[in-house]
N, C-alpha and C. Protein backbone atom coordinates (compact mmCIF):
# COMPACT_ATOMS: atom_id res chain seq x y z
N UNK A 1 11.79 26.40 6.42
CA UNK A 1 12.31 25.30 5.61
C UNK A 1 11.31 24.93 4.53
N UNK A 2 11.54 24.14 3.27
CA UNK A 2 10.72 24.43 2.04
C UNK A 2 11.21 22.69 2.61
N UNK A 3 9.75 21.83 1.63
CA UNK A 3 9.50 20.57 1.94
C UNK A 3 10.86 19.34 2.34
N UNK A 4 11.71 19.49 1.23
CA UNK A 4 13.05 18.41 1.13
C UNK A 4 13.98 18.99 2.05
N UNK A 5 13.88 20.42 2.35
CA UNK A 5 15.06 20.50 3.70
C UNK A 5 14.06 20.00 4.91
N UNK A 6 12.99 20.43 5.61
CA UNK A 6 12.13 19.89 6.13
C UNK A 6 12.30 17.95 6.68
N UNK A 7 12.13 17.20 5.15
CA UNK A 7 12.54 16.32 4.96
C UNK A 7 14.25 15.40 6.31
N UNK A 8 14.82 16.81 5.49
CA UNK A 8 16.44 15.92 6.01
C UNK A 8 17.04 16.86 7.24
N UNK A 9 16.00 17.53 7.88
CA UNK A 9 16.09 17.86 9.20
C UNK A 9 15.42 16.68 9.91
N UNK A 10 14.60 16.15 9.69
CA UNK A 10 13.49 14.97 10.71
C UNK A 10 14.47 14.33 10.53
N UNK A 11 14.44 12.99 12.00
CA UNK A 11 15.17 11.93 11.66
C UNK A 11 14.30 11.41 12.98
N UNK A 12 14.38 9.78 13.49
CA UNK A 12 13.78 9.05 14.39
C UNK A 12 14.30 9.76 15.72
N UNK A 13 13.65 10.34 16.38
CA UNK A 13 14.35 11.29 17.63
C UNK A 13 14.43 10.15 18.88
N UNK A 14 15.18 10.07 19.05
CA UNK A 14 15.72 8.96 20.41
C UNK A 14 15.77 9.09 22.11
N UNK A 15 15.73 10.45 21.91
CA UNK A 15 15.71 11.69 23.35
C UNK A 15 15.24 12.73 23.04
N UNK A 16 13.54 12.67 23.74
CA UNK A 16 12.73 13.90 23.81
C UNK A 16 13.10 14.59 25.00
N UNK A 17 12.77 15.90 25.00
CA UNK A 17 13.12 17.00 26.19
C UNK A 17 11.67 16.92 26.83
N UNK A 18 11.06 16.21 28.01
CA UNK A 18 10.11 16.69 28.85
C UNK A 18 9.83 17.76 29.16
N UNK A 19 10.42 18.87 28.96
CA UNK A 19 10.31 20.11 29.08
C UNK A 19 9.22 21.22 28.44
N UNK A 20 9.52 20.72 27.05
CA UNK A 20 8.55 21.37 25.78
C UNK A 20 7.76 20.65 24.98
N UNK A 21 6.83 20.90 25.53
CA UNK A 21 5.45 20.40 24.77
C UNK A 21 5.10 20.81 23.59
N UNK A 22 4.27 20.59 22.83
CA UNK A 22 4.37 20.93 21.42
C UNK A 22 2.70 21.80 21.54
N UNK A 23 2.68 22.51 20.49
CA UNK A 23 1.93 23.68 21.04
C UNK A 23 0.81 22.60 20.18
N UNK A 24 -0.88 22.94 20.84
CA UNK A 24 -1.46 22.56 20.12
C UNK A 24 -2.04 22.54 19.19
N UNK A 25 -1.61 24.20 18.37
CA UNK A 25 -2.18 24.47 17.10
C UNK A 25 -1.30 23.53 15.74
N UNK A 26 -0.33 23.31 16.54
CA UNK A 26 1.23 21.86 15.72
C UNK A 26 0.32 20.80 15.51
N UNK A 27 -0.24 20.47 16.80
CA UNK A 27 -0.65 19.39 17.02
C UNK A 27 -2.03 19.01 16.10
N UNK A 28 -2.87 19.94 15.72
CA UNK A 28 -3.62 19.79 15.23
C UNK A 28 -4.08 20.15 13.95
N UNK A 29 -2.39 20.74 13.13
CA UNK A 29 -2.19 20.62 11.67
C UNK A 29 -1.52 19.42 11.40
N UNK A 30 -1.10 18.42 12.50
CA UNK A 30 -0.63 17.36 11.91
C UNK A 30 -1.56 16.42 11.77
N UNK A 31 -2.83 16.84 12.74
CA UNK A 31 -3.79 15.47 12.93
C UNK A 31 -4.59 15.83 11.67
N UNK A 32 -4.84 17.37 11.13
CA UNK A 32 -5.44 17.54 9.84
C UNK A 32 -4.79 16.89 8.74
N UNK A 33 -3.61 17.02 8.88
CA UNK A 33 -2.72 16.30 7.44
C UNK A 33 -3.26 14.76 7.33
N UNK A 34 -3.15 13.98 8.71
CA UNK A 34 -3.63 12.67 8.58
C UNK A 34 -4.98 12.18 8.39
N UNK A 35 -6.16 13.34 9.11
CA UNK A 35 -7.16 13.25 8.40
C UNK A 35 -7.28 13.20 6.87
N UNK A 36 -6.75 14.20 6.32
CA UNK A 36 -6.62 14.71 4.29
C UNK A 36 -6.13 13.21 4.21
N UNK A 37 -5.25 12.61 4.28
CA UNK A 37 -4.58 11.42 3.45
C UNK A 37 -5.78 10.58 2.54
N UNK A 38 -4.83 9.97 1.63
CA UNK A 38 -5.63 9.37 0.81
C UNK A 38 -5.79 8.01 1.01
N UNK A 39 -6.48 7.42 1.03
CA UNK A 39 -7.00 6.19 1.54
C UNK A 39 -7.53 5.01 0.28
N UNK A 40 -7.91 4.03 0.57
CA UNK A 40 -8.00 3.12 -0.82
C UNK A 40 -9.56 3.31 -0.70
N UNK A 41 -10.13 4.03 -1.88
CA UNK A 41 -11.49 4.01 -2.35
C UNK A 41 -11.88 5.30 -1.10
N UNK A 42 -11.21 5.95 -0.42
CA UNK A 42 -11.63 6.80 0.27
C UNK A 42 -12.50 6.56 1.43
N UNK A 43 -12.37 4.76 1.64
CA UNK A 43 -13.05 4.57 2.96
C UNK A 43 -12.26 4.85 4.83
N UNK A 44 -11.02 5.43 4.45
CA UNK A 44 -10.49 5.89 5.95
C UNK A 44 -10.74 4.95 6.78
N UNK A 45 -10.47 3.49 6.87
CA UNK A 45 -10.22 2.50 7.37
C UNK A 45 -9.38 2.26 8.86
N UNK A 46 -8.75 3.76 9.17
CA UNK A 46 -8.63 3.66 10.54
C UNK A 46 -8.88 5.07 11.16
N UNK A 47 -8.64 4.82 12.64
CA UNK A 47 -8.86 6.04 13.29
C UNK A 47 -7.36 6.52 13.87
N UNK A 48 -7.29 7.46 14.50
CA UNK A 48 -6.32 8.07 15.04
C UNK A 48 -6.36 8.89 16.63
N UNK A 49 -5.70 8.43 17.50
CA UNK A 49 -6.13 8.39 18.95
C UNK A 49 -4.99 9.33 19.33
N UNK A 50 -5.35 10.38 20.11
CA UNK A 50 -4.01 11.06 20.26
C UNK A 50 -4.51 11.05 21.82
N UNK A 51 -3.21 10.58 22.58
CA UNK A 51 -2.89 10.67 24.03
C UNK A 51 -1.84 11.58 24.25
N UNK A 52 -2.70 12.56 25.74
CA UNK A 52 -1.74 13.14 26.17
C UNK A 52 -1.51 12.92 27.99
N UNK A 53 -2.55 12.46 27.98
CA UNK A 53 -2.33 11.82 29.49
C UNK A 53 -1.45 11.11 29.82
N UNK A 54 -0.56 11.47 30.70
CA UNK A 54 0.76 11.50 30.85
C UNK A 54 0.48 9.94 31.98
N UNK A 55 -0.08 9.39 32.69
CA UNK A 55 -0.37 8.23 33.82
C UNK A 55 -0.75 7.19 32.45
N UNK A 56 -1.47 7.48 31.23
CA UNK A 56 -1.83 6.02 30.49
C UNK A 56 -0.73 6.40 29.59
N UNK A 57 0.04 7.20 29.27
CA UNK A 57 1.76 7.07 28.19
C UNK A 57 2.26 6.19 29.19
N UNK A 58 2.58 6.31 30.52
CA UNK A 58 3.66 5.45 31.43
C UNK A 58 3.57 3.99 30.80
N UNK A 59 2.11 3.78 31.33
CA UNK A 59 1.53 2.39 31.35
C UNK A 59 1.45 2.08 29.89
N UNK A 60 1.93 2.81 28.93
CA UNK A 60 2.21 2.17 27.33
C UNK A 60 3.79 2.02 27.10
N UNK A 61 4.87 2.57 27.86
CA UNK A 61 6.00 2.83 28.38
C UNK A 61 6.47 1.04 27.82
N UNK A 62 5.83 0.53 28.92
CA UNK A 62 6.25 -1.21 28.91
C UNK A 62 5.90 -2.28 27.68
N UNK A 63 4.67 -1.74 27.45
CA UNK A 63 4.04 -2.39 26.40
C UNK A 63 5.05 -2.18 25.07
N UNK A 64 5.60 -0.91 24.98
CA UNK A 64 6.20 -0.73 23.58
C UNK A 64 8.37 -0.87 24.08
N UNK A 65 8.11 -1.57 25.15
CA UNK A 65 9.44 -1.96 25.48
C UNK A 65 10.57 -0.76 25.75
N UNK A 66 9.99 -0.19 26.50
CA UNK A 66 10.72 1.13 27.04
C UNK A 66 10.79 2.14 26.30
N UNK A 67 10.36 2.32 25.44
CA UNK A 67 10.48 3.46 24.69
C UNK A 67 10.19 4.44 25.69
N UNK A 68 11.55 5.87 25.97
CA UNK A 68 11.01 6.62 26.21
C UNK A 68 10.08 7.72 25.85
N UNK A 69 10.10 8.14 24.42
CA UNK A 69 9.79 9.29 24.07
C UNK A 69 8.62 9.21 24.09
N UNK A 70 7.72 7.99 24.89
CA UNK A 70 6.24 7.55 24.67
C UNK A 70 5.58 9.15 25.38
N UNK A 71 6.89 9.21 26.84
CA UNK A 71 6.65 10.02 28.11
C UNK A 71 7.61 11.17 27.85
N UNK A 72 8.33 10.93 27.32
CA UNK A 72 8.97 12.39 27.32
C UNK A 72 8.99 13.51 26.24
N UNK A 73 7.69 13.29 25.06
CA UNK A 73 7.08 13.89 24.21
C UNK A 73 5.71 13.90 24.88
N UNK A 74 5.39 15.10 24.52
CA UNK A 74 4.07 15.68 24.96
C UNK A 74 2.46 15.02 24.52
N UNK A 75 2.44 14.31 23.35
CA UNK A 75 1.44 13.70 22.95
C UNK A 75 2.06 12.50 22.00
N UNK A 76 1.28 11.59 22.37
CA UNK A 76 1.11 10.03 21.21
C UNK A 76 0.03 9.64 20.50
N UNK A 77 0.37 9.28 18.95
CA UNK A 77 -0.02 9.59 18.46
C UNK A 77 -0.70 7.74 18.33
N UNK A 78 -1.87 7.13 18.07
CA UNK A 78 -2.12 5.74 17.82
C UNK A 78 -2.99 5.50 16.61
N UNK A 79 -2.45 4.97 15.47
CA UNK A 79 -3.22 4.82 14.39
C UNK A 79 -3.68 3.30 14.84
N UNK A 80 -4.76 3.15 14.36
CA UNK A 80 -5.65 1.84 15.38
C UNK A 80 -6.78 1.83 13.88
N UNK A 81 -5.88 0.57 13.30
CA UNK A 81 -7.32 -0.17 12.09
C UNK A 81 -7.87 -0.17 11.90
N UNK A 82 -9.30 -0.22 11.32
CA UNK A 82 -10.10 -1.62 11.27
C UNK A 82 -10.24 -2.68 11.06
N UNK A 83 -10.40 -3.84 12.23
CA UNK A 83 -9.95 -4.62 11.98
C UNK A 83 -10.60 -5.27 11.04
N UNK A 84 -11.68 -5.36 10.48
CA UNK A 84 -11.87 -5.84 9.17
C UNK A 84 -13.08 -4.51 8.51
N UNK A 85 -13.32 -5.39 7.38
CA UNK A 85 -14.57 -4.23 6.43
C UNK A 85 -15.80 -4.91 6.51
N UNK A 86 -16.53 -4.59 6.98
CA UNK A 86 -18.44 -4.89 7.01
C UNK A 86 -18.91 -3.89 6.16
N UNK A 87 -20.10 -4.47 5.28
CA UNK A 87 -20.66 -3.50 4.43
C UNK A 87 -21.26 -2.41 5.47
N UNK A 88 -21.49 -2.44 6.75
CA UNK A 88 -22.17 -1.32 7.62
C UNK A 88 -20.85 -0.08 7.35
N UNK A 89 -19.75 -0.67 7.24
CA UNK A 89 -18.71 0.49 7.63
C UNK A 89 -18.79 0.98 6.04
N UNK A 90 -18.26 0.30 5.27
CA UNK A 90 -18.35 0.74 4.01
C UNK A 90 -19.79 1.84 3.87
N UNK A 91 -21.16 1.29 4.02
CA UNK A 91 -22.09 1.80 3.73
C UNK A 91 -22.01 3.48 3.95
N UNK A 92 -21.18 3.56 5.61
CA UNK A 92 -20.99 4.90 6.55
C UNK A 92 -20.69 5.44 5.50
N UNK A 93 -19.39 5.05 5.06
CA UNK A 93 -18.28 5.71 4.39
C UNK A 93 -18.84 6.45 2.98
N UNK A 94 -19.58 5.51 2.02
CA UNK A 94 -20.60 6.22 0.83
C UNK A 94 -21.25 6.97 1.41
N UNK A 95 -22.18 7.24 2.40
CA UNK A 95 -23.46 7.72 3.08
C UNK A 95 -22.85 9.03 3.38
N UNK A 96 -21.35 8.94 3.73
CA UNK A 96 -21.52 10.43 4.50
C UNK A 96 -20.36 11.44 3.07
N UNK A 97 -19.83 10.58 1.78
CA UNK A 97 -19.60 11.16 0.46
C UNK A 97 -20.86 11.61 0.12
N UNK A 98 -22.06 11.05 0.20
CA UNK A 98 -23.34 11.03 -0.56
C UNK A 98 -23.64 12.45 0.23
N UNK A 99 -23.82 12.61 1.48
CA UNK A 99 -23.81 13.46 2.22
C UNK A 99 -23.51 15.16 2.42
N UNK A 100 -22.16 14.91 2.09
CA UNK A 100 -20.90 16.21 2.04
C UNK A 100 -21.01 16.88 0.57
N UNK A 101 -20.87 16.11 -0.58
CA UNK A 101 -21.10 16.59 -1.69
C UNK A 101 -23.03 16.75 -2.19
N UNK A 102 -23.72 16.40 -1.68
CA UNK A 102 -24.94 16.88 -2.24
C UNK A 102 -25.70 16.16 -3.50
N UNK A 103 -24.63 14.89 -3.32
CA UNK A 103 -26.02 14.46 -4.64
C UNK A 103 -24.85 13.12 -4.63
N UNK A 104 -25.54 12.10 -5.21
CA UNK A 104 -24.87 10.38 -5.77
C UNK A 104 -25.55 10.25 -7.16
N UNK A 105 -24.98 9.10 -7.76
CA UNK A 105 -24.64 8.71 -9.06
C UNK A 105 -24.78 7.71 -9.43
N UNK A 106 -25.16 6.73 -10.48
CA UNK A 106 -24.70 5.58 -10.69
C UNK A 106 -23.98 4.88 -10.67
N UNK A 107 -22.87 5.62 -10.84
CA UNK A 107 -21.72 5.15 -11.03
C UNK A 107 -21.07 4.68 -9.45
N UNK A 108 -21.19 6.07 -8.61
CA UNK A 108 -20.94 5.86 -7.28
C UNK A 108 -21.22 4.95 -6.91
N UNK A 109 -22.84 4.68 -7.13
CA UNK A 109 -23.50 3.53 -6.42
C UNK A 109 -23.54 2.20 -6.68
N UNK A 110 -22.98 1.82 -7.89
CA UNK A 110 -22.63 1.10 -8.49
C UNK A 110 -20.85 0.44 -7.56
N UNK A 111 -20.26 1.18 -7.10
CA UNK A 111 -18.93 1.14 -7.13
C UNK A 111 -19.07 0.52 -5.60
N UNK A 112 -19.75 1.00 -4.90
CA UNK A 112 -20.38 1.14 -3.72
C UNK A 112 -20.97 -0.66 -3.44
N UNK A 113 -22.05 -1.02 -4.09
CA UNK A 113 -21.76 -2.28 -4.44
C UNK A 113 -20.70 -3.36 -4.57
N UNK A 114 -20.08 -2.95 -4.97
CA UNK A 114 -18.82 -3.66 -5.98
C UNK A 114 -17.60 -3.71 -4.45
N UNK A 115 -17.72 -2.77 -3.87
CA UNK A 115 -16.89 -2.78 -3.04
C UNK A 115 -17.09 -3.72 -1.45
N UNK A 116 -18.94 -3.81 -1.03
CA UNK A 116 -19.40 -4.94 -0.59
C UNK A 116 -19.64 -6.10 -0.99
N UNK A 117 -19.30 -6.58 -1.80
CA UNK A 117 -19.34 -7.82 -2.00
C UNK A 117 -17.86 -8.11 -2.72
N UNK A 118 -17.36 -7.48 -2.62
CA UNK A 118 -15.70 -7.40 -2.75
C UNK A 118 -15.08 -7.52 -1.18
N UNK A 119 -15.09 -6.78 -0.60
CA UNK A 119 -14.17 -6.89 0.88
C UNK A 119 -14.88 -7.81 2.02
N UNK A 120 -16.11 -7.70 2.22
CA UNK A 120 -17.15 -8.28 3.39
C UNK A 120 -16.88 -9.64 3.44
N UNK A 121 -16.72 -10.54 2.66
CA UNK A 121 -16.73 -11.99 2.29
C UNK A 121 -14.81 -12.41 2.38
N UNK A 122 -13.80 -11.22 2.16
CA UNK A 122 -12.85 -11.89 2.53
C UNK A 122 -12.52 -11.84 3.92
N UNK A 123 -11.74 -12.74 4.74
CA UNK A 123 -11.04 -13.08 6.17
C UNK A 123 -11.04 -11.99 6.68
N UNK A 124 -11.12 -11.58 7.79
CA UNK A 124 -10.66 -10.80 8.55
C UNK A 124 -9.69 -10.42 8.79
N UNK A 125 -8.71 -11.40 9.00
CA UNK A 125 -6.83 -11.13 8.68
C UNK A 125 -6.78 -10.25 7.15
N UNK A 126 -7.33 -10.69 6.22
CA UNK A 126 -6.96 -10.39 4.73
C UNK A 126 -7.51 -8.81 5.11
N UNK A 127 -8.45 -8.68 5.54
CA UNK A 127 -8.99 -7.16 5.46
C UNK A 127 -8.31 -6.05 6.18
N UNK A 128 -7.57 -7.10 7.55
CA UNK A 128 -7.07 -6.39 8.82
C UNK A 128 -5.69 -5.66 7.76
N UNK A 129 -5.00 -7.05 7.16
CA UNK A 129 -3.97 -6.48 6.32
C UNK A 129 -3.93 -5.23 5.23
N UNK A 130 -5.25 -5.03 4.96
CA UNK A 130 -5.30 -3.77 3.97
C UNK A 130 -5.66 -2.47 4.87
N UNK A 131 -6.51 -2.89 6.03
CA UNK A 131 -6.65 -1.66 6.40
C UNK A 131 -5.25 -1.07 7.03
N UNK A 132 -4.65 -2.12 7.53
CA UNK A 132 -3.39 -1.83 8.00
C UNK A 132 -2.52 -0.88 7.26
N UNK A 133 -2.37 -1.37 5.99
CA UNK A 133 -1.63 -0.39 5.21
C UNK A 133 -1.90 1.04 4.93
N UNK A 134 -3.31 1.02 4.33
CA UNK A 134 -3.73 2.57 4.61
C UNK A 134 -3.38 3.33 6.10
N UNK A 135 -3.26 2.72 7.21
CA UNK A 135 -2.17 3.52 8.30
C UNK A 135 -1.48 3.50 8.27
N UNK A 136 -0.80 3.09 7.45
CA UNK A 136 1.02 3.80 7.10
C UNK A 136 0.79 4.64 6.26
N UNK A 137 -0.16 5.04 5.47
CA UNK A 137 -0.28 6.19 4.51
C UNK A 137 -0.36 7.41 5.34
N UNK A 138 -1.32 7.54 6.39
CA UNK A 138 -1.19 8.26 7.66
C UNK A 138 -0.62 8.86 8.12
N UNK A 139 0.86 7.29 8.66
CA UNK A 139 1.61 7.67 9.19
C UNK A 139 2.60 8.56 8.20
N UNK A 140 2.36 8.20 6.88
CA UNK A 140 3.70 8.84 6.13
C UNK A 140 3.17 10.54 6.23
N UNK A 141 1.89 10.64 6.33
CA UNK A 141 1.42 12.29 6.29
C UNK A 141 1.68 12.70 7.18
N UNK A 142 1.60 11.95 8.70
CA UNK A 142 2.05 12.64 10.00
C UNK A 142 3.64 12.57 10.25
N UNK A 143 4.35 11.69 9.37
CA UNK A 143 5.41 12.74 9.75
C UNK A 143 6.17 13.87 8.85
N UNK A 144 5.66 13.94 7.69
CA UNK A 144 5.82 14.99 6.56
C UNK A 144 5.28 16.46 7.17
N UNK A 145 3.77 16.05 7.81
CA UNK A 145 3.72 17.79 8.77
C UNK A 145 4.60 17.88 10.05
N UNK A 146 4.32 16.55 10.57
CA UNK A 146 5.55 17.00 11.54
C UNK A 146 6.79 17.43 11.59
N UNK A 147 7.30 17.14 10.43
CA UNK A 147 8.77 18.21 9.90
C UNK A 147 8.78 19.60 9.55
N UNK A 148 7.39 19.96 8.46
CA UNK A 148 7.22 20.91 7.99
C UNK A 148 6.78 21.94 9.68
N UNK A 149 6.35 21.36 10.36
CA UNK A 149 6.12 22.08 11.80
C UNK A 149 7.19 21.76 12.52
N UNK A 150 8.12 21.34 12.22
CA UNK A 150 9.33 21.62 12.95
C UNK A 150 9.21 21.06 14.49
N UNK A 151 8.44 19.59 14.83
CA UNK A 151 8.35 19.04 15.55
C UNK A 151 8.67 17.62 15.03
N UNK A 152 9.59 17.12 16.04
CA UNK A 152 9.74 15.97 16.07
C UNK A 152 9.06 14.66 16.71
N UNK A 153 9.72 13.54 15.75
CA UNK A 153 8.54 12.33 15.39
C UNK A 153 9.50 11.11 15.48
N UNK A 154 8.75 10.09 15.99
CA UNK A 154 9.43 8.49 16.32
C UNK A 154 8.73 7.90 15.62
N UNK A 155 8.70 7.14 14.71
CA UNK A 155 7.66 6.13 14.27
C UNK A 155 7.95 4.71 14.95
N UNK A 156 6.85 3.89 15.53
CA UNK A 156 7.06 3.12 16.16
C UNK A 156 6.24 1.75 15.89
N UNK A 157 6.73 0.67 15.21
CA UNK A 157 6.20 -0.45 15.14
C UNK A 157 6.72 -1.58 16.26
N UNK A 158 7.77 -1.25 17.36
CA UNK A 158 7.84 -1.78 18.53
C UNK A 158 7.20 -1.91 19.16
N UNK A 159 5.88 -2.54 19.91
CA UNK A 159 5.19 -3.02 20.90
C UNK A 159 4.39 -4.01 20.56
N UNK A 160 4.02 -4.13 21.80
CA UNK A 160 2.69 -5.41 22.09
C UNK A 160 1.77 -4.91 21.40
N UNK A 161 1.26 -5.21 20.17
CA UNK A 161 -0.33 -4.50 19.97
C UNK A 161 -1.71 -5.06 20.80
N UNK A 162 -1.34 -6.20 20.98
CA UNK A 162 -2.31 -7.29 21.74
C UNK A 162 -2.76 -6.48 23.32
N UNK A 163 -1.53 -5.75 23.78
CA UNK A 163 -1.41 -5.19 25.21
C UNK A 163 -2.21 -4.00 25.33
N UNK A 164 -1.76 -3.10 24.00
CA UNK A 164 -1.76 -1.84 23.82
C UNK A 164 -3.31 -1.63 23.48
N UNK A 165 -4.24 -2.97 22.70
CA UNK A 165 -5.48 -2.97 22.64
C UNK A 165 -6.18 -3.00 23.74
N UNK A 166 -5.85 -4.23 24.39
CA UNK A 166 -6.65 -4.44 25.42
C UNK A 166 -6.23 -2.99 26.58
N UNK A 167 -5.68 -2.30 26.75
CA UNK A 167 -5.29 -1.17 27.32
C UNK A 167 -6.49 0.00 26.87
N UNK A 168 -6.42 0.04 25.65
CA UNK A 168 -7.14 0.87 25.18
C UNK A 168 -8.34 0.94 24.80
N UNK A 169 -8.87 -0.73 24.86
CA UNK A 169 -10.11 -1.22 24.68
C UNK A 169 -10.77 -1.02 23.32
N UNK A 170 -9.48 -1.33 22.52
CA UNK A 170 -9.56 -1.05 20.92
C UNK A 170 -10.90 -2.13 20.36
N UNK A 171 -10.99 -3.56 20.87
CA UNK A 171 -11.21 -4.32 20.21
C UNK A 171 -13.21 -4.18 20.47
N UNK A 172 -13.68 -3.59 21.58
CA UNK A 172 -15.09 -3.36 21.58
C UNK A 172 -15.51 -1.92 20.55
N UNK A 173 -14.15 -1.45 19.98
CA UNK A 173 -14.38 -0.20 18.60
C UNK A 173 -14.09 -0.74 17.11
N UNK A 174 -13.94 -2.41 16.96
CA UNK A 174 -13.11 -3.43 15.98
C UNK A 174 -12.11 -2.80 15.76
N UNK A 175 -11.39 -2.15 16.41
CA UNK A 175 -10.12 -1.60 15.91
C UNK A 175 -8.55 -2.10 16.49
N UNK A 176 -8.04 -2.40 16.07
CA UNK A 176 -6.60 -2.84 16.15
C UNK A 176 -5.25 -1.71 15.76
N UNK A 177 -4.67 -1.91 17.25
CA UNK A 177 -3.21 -0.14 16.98
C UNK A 177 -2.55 -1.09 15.75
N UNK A 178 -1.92 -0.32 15.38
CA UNK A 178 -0.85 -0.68 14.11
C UNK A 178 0.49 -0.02 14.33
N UNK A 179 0.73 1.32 14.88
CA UNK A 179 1.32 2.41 14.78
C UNK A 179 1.19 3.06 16.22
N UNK A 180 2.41 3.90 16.21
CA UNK A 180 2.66 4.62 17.36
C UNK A 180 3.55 5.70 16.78
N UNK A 181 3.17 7.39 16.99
CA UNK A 181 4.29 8.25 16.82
C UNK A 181 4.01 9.21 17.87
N UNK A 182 5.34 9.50 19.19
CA UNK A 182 5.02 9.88 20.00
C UNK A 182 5.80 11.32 18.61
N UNK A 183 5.24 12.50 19.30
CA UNK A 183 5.15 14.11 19.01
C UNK A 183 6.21 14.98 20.23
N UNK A 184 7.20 15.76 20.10
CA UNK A 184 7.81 16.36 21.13
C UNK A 184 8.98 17.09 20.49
N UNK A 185 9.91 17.19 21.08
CA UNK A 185 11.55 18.19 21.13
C UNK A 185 12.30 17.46 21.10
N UNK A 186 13.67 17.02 20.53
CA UNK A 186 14.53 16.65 20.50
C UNK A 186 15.24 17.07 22.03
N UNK A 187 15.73 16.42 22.78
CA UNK A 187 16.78 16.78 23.47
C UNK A 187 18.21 16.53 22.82
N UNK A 188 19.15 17.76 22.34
CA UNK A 188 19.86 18.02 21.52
C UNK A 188 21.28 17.54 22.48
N UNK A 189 21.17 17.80 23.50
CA UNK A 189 22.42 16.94 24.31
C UNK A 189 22.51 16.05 24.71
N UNK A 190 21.26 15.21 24.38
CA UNK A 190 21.24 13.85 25.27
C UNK A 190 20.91 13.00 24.12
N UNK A 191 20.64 13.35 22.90
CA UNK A 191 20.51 12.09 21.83
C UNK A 191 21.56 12.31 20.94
N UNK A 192 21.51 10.20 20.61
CA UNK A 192 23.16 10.10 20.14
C UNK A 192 22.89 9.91 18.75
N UNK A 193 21.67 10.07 18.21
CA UNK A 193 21.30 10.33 17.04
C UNK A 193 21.05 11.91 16.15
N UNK A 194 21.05 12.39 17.17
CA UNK A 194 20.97 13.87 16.34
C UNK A 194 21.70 14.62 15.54
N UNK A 195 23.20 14.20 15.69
CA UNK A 195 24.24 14.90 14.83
C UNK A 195 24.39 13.76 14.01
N UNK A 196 24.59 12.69 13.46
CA UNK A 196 24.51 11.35 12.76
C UNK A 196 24.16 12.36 11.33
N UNK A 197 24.80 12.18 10.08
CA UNK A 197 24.73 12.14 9.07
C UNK A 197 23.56 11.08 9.18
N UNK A 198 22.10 11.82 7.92
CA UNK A 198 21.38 11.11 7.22
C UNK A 198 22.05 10.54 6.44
N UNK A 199 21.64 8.75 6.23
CA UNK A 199 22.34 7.76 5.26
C UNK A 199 21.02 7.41 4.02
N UNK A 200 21.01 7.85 3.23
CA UNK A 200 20.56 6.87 2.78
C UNK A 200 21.43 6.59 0.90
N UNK A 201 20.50 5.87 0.13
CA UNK A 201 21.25 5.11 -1.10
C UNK A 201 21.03 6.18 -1.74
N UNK A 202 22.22 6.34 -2.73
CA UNK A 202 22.07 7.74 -3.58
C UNK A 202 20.97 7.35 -4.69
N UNK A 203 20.55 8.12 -5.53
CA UNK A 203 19.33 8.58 -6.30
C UNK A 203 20.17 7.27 -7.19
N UNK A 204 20.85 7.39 -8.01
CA UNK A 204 21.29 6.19 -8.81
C UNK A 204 21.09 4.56 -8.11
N UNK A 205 21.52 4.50 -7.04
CA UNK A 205 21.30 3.12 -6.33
C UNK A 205 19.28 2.89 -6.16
N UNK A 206 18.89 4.01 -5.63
CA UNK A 206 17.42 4.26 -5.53
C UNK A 206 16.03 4.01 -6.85
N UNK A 207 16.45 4.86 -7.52
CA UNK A 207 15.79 4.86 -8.41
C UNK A 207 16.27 4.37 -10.01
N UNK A 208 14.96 3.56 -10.35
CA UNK A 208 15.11 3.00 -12.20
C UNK A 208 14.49 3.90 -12.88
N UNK A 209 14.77 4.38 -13.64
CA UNK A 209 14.35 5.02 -15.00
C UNK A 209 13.61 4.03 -15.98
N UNK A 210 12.33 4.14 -16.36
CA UNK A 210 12.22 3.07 -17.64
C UNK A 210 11.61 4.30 -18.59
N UNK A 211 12.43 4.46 -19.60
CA UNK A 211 11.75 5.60 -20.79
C UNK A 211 11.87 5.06 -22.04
């Protein structure tokens, strides 16, 4: 499949097959795609937790209000914040650009600045809210490979995050879940979503032109 059929094969899968696991070389071109994403200023503001332990999916089972496909897809996927920006994290984040490429700049370092005494001083909510968003950028990359790999994807903003932290012991890493996409197989006879015509607004209702 070439990207836009890819596209309108995925849909929110409702009934995974426990059966078939997703192989892990799938698994770990999708976690590369979400690594690559682009991030604001390139500080990668969250992490990404992939569970496959099948005894702590149960026990997230409740937290995200029954969802099955937590357990009946082979791995879950948890994009988990930061919950705010400290110039220590920022600093990481220049230090290890400064690092990888072999040399810094004025300009860099300059920007680098500008960006601690820009984020450090606002709320914690205000920061939690931006890092937040850059994990939906994430999430939009993990499920674009997950189509192009021909594995299916739930995106999930249903649960307790409060539960799902303290579960995971997010908050001694400052990190806060945001996101959930369990990874697996469609079960093709048992979901009542799979034959469902994709809906959405045609390109005219969608999109403005300004030229």
């Amino acid at each position: 499949m070439d990207l836009l059929q890819a596209f309108a094969w995925r849909y929110a899968t409702k009934k995974m097959d426990p059966t078939r696991p997703v192989p892990a070389e799938k698994v770990e071109r999708i976690i590369e795609a979400v690594r690559l994403a682009p991030t604001s200023s390139g500080l990668q503001p969250f992490e990404l937790i992939v569970i496959t332990n099948a005894e702590l999916r149960a026990k997230i089972v409740p937290i995200a209000y029954g969802q099955q496909q937590i357990v009946d897809g082979s791995h879950l996927l948890v994009f988990a914040a930061w919950d705010t920006y400290t110039a220590e994290r920022i600093n990481a984040a220049f230090d290890t650009a400064n690092a990888q490429r072999g040399f810094t700049n004025e300009g860099w370092e300059n920007y680098r600045q500008t960006l601690i005494g820009r984020y450090p001083p606002r709320s914690a909510a205000e920061n939690f809210a931006h890092t937040a968003r850059q994990a939906y950028i994430g999430l939009g990359f993990a499920l674009a490979a997950a189509a192009v790999e021909e594995v299916d994807s739930t995106p999930m903003e249903g649960f307790d995050s409060a539960a799902l932290d303290e579960l995971l012991q997010l908050p001694a890493k400052g990190l806060k879940s945001v996101l959930l996409l369990p990874l697996g197989y469609r079960d093709a006879a048992n979901d009542w979503l799979v034959n469902l015509k994709k809906v959405r607004r045609t390109r005219e209702q969608f999109v403005t032109e300004l030229k």
